[in-house]
PDB file of N, CA and C in Angstrom:
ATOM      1  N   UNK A   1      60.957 116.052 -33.426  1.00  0.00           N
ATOM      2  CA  UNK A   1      61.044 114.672 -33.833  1.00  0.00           C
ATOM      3  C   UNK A   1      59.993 114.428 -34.910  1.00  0.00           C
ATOM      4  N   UNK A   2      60.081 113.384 -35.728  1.00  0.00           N
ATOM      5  CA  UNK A   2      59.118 113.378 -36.925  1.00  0.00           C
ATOM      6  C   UNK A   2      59.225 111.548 -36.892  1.00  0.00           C
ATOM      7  N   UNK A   3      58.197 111.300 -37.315  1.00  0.00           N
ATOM      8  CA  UNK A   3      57.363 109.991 -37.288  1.00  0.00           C
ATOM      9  C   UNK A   3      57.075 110.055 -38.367  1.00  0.00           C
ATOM     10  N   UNK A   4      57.422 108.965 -39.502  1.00  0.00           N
ATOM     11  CA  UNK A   4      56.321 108.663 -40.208  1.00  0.00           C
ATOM     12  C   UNK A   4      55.676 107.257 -40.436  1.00  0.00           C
ATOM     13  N   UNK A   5      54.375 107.388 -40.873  1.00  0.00           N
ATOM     14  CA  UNK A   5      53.748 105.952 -40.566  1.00  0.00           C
ATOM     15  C   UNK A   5      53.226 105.644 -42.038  1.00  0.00           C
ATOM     16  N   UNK A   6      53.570 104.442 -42.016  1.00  0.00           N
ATOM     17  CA  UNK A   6      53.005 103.592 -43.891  1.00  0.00           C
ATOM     18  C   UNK A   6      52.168 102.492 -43.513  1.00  0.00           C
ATOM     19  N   UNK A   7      50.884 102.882 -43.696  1.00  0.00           N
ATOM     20  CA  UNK A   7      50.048 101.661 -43.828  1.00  0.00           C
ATOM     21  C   UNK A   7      48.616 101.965 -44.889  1.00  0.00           C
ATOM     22  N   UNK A   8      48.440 101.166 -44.895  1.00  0.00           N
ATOM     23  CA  UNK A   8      47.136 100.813 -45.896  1.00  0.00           C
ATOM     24  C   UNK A   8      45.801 101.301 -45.557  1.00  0.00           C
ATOM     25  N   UNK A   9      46.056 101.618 -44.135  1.00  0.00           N
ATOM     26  CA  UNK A   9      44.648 102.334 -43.344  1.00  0.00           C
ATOM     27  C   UNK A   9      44.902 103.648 -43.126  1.00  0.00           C
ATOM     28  N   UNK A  10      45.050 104.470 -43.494  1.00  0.00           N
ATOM     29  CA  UNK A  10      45.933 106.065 -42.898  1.00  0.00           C
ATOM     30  C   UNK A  10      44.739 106.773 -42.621  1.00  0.00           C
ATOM     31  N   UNK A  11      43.305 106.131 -42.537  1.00  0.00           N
ATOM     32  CA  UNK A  11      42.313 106.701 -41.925  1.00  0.00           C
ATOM     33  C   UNK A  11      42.078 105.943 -40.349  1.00  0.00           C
ATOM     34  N   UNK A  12      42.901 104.919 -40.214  1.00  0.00           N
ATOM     35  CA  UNK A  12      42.892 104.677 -38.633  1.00  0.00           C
ATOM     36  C   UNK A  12      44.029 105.854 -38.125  1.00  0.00           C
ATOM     37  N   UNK A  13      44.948 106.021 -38.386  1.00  0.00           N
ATOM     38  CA  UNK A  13      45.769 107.112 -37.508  1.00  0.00           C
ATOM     39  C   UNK A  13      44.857 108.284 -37.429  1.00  0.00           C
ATOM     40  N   UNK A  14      44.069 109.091 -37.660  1.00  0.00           N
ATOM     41  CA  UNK A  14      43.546 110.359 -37.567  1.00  0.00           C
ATOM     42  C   UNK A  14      43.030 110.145 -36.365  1.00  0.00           C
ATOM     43  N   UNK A  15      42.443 109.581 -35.243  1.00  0.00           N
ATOM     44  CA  UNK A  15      42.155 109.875 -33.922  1.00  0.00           C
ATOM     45  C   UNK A  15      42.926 109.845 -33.206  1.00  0.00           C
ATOM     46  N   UNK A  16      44.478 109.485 -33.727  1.00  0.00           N
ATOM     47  CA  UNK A  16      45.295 109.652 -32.495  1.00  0.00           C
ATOM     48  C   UNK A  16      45.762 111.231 -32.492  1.00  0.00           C
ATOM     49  N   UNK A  17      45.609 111.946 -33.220  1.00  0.00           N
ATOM     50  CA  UNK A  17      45.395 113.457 -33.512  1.00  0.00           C
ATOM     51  C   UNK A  17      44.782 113.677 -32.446  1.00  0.00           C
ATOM     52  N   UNK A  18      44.093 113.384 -31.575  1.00  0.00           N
ATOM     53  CA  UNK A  18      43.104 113.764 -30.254  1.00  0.00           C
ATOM     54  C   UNK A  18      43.633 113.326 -28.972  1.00  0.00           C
ATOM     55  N   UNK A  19      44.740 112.407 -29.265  1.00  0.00           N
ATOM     56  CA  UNK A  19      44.977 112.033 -27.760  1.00  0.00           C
ATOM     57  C   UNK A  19      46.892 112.585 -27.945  1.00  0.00           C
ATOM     58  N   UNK A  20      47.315 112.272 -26.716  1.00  0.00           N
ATOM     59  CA  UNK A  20      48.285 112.421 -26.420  1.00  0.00           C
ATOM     60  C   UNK A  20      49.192 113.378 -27.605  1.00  0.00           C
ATOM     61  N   UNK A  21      49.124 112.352 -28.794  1.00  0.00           N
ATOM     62  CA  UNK A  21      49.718 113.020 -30.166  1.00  0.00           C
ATOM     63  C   UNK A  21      49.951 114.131 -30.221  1.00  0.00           C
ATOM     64  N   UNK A  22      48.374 114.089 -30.610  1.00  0.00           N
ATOM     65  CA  UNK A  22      48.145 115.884 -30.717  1.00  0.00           C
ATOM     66  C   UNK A  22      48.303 116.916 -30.304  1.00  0.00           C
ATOM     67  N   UNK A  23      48.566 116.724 -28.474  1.00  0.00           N
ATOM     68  CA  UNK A  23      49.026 117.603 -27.772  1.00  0.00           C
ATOM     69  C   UNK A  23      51.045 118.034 -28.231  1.00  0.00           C
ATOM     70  N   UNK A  24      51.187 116.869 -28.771  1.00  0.00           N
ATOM     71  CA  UNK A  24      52.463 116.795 -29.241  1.00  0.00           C
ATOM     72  C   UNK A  24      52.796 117.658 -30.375  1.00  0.00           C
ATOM     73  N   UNK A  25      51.495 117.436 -31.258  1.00  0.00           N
ATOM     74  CA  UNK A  25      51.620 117.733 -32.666  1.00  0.00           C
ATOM     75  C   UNK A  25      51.231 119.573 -32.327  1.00  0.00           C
ATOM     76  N   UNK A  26      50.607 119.736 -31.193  1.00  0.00           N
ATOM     77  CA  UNK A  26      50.204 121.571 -31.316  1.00  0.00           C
ATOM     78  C   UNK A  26      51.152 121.810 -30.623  1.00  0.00           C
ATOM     79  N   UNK A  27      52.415 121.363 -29.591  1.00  0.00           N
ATOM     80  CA  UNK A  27      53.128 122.295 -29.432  1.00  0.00           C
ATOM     81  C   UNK A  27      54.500 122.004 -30.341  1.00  0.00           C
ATOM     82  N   UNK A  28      54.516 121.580 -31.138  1.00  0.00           N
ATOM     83  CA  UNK A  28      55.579 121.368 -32.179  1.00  0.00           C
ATOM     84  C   UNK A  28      56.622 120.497 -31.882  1.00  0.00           C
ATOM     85  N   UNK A  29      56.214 119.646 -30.673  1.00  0.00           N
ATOM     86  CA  UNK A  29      57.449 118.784 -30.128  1.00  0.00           C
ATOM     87  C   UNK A  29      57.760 117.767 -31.510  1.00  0.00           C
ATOM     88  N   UNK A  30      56.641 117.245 -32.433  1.00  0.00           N
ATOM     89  CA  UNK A  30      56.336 116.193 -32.877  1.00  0.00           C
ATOM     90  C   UNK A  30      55.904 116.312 -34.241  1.00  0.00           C
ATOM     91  N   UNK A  31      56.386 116.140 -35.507  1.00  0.00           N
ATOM     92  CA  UNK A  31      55.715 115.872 -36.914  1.00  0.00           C
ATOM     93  C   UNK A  31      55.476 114.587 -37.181  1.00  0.00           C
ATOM     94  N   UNK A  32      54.517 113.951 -37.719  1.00  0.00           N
ATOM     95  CA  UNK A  32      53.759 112.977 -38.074  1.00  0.00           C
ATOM     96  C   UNK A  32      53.309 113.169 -39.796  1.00  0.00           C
ATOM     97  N   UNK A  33      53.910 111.841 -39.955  1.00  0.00           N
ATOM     98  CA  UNK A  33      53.558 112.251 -42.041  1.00  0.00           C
ATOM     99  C   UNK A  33      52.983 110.463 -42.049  1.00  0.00           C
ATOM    100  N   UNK A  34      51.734 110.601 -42.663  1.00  0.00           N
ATOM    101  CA  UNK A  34      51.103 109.382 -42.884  1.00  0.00           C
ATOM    102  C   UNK A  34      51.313 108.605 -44.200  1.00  0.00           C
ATOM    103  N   UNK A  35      51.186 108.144 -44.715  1.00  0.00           N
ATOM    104  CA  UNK A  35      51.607 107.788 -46.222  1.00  0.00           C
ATOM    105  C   UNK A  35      50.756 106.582 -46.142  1.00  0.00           C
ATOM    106  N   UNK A  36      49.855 106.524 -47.381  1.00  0.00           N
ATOM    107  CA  UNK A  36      49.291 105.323 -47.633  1.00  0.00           C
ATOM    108  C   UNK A  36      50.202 104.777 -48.720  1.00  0.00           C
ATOM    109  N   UNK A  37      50.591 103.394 -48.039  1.00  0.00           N
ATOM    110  CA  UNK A  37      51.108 102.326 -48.875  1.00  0.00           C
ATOM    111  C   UNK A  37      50.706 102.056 -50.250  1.00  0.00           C
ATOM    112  N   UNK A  38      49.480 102.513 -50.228  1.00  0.00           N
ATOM    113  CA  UNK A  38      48.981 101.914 -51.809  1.00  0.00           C
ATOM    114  C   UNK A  38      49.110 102.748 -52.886  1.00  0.00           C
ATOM    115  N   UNK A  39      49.642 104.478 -52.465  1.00  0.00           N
ATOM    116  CA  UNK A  39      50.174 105.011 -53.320  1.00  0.00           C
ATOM    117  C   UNK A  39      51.696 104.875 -54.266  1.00  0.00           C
ATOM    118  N   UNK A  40      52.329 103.510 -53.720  1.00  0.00           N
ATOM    119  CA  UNK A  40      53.207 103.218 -54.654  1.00  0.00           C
ATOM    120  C   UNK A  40      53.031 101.279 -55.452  1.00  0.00           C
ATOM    121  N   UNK A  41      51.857 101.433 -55.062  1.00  0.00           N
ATOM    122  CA  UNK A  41      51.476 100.177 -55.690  1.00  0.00           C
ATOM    123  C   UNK A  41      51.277 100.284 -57.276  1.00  0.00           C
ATOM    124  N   UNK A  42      51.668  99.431 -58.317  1.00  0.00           N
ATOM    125  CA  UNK A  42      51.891  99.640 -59.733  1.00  0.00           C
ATOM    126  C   UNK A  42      50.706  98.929 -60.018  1.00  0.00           C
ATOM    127  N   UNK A  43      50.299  98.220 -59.592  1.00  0.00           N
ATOM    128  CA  UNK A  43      48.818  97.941 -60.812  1.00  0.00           C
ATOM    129  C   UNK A  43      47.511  98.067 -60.426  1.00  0.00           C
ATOM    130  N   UNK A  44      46.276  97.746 -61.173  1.00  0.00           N
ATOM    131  CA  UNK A  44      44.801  98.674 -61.224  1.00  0.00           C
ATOM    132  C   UNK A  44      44.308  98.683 -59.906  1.00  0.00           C
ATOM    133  N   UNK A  45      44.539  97.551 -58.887  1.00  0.00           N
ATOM    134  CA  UNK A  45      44.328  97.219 -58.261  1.00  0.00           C
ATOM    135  C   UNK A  45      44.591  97.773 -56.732  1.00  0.00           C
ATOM    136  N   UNK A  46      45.765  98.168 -56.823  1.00  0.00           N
ATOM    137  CA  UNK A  46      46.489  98.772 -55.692  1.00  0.00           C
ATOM    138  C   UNK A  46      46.995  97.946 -55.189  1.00  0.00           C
ATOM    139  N   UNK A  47      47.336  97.018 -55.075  1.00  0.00           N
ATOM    140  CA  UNK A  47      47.558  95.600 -54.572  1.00  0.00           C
ATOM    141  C   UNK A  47      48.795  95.871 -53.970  1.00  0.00           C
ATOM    142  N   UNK A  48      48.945  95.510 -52.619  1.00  0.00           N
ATOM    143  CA  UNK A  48      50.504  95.588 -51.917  1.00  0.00           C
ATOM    144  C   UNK A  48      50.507  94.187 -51.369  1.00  0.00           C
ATOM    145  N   UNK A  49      50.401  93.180 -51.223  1.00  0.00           N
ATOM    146  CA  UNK A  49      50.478  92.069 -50.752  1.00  0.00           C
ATOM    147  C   UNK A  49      50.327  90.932 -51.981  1.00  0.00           C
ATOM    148  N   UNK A  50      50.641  90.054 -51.927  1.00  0.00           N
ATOM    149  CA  UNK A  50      50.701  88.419 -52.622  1.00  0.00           C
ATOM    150  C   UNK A  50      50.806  87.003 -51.282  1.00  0.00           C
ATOM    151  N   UNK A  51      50.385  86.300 -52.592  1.00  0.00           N
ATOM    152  CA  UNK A  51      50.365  84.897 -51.921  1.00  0.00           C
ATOM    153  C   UNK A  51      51.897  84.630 -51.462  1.00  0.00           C
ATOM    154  N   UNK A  52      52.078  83.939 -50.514  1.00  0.00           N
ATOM    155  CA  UNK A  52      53.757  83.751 -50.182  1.00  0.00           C
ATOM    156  C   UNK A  52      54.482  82.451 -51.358  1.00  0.00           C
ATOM    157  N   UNK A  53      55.543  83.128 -51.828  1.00  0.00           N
ATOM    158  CA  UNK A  53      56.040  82.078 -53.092  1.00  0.00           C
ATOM    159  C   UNK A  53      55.980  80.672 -52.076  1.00  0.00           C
ATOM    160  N   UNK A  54      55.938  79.871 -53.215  1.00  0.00           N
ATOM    161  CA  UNK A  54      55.923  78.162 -52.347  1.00  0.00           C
ATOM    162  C   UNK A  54      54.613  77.847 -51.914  1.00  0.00           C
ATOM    163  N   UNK A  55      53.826  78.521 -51.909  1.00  0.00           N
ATOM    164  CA  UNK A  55      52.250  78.516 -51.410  1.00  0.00           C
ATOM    165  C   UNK A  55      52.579  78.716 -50.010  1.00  0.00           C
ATOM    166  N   UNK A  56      51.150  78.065 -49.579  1.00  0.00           N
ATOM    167  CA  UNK A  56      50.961  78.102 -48.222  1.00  0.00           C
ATOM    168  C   UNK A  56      49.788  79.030 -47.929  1.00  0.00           C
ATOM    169  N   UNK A  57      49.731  79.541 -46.702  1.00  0.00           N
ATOM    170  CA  UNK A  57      48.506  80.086 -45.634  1.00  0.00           C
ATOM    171  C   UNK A  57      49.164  81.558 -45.620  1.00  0.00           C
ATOM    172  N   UNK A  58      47.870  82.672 -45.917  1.00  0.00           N
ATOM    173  CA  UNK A  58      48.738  83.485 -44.905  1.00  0.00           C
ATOM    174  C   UNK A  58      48.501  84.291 -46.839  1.00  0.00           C
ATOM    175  N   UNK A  59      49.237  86.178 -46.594  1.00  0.00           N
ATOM    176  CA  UNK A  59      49.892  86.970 -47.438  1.00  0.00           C
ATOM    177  C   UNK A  59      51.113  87.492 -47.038  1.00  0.00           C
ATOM    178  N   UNK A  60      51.777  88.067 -47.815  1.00  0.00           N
ATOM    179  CA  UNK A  60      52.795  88.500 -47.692  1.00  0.00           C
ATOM    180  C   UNK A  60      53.231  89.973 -48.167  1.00  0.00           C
ATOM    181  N   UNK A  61      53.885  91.129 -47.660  1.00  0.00           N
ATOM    182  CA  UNK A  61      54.013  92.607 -48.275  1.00  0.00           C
ATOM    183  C   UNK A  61      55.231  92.635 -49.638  1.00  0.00           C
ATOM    184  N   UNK A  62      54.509  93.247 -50.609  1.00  0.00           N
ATOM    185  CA  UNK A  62      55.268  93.047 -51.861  1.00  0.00           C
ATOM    186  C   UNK A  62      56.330  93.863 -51.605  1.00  0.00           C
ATOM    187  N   UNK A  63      58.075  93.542 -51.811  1.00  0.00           N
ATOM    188  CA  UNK A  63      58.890  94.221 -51.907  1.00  0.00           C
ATOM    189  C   UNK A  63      58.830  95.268 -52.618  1.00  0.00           C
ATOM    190  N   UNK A  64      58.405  94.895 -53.481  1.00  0.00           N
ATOM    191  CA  UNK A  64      58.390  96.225 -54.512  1.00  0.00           C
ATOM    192  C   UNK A  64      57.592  97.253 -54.388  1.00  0.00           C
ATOM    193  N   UNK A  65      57.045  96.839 -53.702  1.00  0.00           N
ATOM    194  CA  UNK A  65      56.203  98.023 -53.428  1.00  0.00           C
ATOM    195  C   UNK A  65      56.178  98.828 -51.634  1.00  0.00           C
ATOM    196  N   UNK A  66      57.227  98.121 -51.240  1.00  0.00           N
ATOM    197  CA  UNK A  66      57.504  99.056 -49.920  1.00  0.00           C
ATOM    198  C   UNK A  66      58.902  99.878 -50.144  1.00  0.00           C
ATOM    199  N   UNK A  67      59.819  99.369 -51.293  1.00  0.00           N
ATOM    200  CA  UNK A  67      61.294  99.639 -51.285  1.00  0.00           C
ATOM    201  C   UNK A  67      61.066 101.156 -51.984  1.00  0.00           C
ATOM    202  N   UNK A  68      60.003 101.265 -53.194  1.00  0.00           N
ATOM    203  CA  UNK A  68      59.937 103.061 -53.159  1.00  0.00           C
ATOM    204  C   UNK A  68      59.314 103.722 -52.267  1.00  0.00           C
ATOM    205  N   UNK A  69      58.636 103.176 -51.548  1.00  0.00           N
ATOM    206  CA  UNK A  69      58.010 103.788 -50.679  1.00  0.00           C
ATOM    207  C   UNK A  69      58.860 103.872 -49.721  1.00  0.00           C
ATOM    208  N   UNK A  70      59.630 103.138 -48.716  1.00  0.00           N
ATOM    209  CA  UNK A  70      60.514 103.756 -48.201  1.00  0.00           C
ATOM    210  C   UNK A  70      61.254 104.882 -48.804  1.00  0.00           C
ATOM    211  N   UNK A  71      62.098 104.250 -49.557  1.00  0.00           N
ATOM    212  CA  UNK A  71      63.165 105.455 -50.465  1.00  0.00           C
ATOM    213  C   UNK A  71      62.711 106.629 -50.465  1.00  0.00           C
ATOM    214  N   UNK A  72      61.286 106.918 -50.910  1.00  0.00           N
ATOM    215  CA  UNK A  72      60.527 108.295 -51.033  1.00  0.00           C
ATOM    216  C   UNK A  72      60.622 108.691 -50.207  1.00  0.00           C
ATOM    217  N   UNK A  73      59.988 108.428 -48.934  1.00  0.00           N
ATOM    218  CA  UNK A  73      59.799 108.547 -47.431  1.00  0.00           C
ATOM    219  C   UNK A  73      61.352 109.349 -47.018  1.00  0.00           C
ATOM    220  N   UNK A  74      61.918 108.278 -47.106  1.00  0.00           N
ATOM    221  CA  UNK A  74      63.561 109.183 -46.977  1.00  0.00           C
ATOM    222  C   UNK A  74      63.752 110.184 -47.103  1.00  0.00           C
ATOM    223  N   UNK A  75      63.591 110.363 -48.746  1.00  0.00           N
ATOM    224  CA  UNK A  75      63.975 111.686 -48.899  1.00  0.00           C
ATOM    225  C   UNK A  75      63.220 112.840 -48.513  1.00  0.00           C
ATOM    226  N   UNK A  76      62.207 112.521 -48.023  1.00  0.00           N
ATOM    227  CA  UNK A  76      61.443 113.515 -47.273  1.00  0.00           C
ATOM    228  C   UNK A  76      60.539 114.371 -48.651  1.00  0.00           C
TER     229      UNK A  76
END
């Protein structure tokens, strides 16, 4: 089975490498592919989030910048 996980922190997943996971991940039941989100972010910034159109409270995850990142992800 293979997992993959997209977030902005891909240095919080590395201790789950020690628990349960990992026992997963050494006998090959389990692949795990981390992907930081901000590697398909387009400007200087890295920026994956915005203000929500209309204003308001709160951010929101930029489409555009999760839709290649999925897609990529896909194709493995």
């Amino acid at each position: 089975m293979r997992i993959d996980i997209v977030t902005i922190f891909p240095e919080y997943v590395e201790p789950l490498r020690h628990a349960l996971l990992g026992k997963a991940l050494e006998q090959g039941i389990l692949s795990v592919g981390v992907h930081d989100l901000r590697d398909w972010a387009q400007d200087a910034h890295k920026s994956v989030d915005d203000t929500p159109c209309g204003g308001g409270p709160g951010m929101v995850m930029k489409p555009t910048v999760w839709g290649p990142a999925l897609d990529d992800i896909a194709l493995g």
